[in-house]
N, C-alpha and C. Protein backbone atom coordinates (compact mmCIF):
# COMPACT_ATOMS: atom_id res chain seq x y z
N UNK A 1 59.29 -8.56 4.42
CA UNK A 1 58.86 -7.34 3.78
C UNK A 1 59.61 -6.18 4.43
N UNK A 2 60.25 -5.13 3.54
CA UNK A 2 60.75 -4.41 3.97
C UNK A 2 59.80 -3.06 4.29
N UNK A 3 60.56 -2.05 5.39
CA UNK A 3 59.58 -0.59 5.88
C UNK A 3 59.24 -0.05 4.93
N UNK A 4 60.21 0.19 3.82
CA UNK A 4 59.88 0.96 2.30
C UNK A 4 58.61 0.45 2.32
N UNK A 5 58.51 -0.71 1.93
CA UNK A 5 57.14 -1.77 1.32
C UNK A 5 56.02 -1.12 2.20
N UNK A 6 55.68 -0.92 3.51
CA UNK A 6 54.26 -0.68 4.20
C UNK A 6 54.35 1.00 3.94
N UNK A 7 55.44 1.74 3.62
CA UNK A 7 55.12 3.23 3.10
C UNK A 7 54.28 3.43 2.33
N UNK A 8 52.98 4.32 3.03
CA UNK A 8 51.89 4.88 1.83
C UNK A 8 51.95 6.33 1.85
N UNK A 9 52.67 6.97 2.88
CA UNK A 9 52.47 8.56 2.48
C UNK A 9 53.86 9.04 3.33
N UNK A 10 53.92 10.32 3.10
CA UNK A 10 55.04 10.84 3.86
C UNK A 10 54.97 12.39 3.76
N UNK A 11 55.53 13.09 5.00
CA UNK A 11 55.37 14.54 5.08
C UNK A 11 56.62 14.91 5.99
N UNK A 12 56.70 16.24 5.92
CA UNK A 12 57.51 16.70 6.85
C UNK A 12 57.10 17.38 7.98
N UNK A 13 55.78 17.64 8.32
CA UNK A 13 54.88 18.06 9.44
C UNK A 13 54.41 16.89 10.36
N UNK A 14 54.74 17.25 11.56
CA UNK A 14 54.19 15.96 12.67
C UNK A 14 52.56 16.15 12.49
N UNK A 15 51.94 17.70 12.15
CA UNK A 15 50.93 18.07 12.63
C UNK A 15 50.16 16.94 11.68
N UNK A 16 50.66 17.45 10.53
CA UNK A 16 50.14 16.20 8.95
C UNK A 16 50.10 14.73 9.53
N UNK A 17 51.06 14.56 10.08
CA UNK A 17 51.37 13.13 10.26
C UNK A 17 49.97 12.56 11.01
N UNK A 18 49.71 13.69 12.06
CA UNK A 18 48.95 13.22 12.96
C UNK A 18 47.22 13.13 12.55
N UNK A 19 47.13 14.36 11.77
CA UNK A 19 45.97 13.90 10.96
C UNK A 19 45.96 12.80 10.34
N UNK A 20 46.98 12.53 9.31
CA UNK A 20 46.76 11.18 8.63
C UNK A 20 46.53 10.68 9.13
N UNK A 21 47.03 10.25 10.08
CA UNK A 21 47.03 8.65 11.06
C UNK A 21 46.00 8.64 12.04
N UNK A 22 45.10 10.14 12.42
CA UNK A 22 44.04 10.04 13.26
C UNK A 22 43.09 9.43 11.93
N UNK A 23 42.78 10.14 10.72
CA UNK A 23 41.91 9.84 9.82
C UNK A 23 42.15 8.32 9.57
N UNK A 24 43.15 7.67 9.59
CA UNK A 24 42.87 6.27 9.05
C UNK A 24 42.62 5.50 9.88
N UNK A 25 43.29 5.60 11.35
CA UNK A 25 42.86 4.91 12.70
C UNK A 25 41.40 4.72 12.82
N UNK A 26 40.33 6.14 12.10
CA UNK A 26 39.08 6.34 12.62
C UNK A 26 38.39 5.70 11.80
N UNK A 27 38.97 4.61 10.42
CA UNK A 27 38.80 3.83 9.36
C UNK A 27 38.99 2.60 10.06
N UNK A 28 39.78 2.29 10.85
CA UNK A 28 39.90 0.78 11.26
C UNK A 28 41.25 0.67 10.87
N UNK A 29 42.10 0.88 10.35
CA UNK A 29 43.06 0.41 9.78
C UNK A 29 44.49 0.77 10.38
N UNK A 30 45.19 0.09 10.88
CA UNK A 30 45.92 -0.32 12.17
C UNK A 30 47.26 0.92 11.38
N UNK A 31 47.85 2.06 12.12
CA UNK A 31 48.99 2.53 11.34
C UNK A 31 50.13 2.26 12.80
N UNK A 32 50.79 1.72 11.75
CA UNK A 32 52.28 1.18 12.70
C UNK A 32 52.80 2.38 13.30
N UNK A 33 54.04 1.98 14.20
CA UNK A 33 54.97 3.07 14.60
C UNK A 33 55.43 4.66 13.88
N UNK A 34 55.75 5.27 14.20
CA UNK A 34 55.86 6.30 13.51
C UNK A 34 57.50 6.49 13.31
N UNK A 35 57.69 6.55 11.29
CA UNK A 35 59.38 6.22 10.92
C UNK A 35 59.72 7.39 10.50
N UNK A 36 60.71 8.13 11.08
CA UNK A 36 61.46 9.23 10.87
C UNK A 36 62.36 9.09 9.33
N UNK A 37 62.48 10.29 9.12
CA UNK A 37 63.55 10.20 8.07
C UNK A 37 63.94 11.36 7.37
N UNK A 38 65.39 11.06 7.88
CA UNK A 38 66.15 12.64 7.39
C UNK A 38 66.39 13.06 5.94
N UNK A 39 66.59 13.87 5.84
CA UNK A 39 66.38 14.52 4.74
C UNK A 39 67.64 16.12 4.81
N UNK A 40 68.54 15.83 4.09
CA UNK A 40 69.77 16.88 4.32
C UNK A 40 69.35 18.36 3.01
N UNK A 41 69.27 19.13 3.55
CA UNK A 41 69.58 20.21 2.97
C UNK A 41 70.40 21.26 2.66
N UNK A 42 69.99 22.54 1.82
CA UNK A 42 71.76 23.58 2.09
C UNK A 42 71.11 23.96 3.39
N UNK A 43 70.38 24.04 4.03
CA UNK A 43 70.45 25.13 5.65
C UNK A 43 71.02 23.75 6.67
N UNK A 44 70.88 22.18 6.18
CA UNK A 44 71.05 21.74 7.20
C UNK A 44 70.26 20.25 7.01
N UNK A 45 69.85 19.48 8.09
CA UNK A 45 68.49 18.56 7.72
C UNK A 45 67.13 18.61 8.47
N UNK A 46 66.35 18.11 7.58
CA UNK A 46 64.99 18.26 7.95
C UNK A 46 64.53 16.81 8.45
N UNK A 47 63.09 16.86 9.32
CA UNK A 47 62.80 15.42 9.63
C UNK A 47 61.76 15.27 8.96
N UNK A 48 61.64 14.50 8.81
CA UNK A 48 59.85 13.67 8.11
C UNK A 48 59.64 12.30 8.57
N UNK A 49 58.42 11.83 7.95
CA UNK A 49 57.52 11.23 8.64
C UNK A 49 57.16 10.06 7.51
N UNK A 50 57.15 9.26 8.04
CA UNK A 50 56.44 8.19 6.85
C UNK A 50 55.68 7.37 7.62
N UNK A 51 54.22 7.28 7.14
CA UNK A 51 52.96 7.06 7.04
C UNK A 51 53.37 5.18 7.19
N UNK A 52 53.00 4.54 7.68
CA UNK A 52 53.29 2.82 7.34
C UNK A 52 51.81 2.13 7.59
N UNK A 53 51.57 1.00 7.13
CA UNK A 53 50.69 0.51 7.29
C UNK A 53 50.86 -0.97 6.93
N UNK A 54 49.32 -1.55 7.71
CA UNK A 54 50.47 -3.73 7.66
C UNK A 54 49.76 -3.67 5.60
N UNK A 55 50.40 -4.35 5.14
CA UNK A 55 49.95 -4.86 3.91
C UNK A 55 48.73 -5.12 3.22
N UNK A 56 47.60 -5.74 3.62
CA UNK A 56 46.52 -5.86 4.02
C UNK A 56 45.53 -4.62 3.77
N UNK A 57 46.09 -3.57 4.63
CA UNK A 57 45.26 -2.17 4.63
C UNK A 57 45.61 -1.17 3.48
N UNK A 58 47.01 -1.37 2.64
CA UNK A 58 48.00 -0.63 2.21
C UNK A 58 46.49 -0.07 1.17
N UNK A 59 45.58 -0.55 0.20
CA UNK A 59 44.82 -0.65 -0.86
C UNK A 59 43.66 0.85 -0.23
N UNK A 60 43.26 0.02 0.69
CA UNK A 60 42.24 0.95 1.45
C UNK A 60 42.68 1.86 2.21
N UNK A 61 43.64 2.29 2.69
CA UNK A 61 44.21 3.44 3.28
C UNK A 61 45.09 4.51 1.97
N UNK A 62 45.35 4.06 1.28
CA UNK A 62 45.85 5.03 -0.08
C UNK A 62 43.89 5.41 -0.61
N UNK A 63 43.18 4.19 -0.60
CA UNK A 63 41.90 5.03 -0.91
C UNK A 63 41.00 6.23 0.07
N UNK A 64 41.26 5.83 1.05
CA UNK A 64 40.58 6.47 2.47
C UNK A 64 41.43 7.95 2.32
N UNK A 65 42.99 8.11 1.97
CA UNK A 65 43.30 9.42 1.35
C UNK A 65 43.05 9.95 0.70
N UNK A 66 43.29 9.23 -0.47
CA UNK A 66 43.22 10.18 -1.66
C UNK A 66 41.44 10.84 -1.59
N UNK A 67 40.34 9.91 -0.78
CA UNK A 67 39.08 10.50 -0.77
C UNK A 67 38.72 11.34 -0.08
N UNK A 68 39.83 11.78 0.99
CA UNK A 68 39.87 12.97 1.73
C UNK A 68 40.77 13.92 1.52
N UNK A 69 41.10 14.15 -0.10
CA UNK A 69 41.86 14.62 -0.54
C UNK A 69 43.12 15.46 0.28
N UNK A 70 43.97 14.27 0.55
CA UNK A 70 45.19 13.86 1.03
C UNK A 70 45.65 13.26 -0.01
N UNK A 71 46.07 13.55 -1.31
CA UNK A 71 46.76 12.54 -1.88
C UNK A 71 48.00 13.48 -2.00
N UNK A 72 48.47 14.63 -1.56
CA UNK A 72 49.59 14.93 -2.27
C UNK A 72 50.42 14.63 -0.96
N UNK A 73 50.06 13.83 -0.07
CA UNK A 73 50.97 12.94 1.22
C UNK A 73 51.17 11.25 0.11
N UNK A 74 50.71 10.90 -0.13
CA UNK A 74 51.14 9.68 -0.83
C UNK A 74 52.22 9.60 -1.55
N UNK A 75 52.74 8.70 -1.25
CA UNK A 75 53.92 8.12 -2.27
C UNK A 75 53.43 7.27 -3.18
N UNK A 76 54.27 7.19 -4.76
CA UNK A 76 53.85 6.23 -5.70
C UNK A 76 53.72 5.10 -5.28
């Protein structure tokens, strides 16, 4: 399985990041390493953050967001 595959959300704020991942941790649901990813712009590039999770949780952690209305961090 590829990293794409356990992506459920993504932001460009660590601060975001860290909520997400405190809120789903406090669910039970294990969030992997934390995956960078650049993003080039006209000023330059930006970093972001993608949200991962094992397979398993992927169902219930897109729900545990979107019910704490966090869904505009989700990816399709």
């Amino acid at each position: 399985m590829t990293s794409s595959n356990l992506r459920i959300a993504f932001t460009f704020d660590f601060g975001s990041f860290a909520a997400l991942k405190a809120l789903l941790e406090s669910h039970g649901i294990q969030v992997l390493d934390i995956a960078f990813a650049g993003h080039v712009t006209i000023a330059g590039a930006d970093q972001g953050y993608y949200l991962e999770v094992i397979p398993e949780d992927k169902k219930r952690a897109r729900q545990i967001l979107q019910e704490n209305s966090m869904e505009k961090y989700l990816l399709e």
